[in-house]
Protein backbone atom coordinates (compact mmCIF):
# COMPACT_ATOMS: atom_id res chain seq x y z
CA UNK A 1 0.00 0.00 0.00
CA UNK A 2 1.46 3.53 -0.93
CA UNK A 3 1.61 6.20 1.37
CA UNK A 4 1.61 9.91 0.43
CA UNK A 5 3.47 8.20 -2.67
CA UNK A 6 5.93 6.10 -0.79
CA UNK A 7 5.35 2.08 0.63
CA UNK A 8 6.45 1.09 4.04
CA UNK A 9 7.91 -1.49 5.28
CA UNK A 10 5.37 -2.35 7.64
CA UNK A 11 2.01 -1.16 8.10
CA UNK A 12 -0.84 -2.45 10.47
CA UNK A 13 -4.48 -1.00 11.00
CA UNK A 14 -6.51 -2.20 13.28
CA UNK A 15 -9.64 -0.21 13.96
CA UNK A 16 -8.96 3.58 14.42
CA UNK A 17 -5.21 2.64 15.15
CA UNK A 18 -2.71 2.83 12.62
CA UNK A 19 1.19 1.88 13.29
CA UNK A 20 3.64 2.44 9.78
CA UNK A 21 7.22 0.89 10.32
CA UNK A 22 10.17 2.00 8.39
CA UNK A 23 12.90 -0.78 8.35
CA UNK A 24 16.64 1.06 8.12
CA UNK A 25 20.45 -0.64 8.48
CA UNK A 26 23.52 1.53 9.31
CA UNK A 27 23.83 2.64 5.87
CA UNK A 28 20.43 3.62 4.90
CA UNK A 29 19.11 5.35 7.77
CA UNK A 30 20.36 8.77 7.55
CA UNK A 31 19.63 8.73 3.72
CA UNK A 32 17.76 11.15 1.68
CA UNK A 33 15.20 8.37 0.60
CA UNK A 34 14.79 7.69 4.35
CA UNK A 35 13.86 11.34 5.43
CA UNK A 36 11.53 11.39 2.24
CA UNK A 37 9.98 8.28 3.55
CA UNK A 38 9.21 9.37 6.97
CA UNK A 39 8.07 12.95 5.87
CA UNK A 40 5.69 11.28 3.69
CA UNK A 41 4.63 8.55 6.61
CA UNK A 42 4.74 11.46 9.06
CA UNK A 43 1.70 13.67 7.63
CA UNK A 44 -0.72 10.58 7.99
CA UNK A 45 -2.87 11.41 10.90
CA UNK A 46 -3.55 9.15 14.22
CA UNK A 47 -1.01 7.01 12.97
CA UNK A 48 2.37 6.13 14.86
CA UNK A 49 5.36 6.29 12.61
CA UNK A 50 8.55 4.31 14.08
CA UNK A 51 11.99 3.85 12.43
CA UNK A 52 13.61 0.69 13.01
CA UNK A 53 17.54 1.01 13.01
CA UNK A 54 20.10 -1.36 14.98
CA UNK A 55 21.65 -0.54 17.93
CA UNK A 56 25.12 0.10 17.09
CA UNK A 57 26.72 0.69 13.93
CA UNK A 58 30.24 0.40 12.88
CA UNK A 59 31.01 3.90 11.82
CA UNK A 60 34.08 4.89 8.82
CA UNK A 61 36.94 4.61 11.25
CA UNK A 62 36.30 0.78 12.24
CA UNK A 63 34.43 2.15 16.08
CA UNK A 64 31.13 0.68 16.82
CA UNK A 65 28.61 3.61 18.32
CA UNK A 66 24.54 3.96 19.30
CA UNK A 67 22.69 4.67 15.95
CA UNK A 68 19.99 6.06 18.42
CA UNK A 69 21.37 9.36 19.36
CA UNK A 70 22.27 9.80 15.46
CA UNK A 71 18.81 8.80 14.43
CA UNK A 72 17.11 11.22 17.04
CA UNK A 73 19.57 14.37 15.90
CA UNK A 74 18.44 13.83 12.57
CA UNK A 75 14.38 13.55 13.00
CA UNK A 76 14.77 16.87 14.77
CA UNK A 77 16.86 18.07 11.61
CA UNK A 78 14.22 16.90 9.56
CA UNK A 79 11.61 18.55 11.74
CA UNK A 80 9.90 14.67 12.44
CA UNK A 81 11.28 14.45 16.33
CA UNK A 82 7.72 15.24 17.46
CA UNK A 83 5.78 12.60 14.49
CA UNK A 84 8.62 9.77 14.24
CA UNK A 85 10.01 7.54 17.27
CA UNK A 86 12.69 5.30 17.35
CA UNK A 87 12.91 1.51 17.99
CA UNK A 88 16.15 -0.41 18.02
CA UNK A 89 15.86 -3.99 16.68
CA UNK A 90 19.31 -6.40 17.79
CA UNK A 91 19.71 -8.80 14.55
CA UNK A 92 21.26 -11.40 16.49
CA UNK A 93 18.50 -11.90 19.11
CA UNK A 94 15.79 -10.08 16.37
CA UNK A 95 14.13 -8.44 19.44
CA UNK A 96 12.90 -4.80 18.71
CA UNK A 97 12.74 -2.34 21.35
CA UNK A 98 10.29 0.57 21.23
């Protein structure tokens, strides 16, 4: 199902409630198509928006660091910090945290 001209990766509705997930890795989260994505998600009303990125990423110089602090400086760059939230999913146990 498109969305404002965009599909997500996950999208329930149940009822009145409505819950669009957006499925990033370490590359892909930060992206252009990713902030056009959630901008597009974002404007759908009574519907919660999440981005699911992993916990750590392994950044240029080799260091692993929190993709969540990243993510969250960058929905308020986008002006989504209010309309987005963040949940971190661990691929080795595949448990997502909200």
């Amino acid at each position: 199902t498109s969305v404002n001209g965009h599909t997500p990766d996950i999208m329930a509705i149940k009822g009145n409630q409505c819950f669009i997930l957006e499925v990033e890795d370490c590359v892909t989260y930060v992206d252009q198509h990713t902030r056009e994505q959630l901008t597009a998600f974002a404007q759908v009303s009574r519907c919660q928006v999440y981005v699911v990125i992993p916990p750590v990423c392994i950044g240029p110089d080799g260091n692993e660091s929190s993709a969540e602090p990243h993510m969250l400086f960058n929905l308020g760059v986008w002006k989504l910090a209010y309309k987005v939230r963040v949940a971190l999913c661990d691929p080795h146990s595949g448990t997502v945290t909200y």
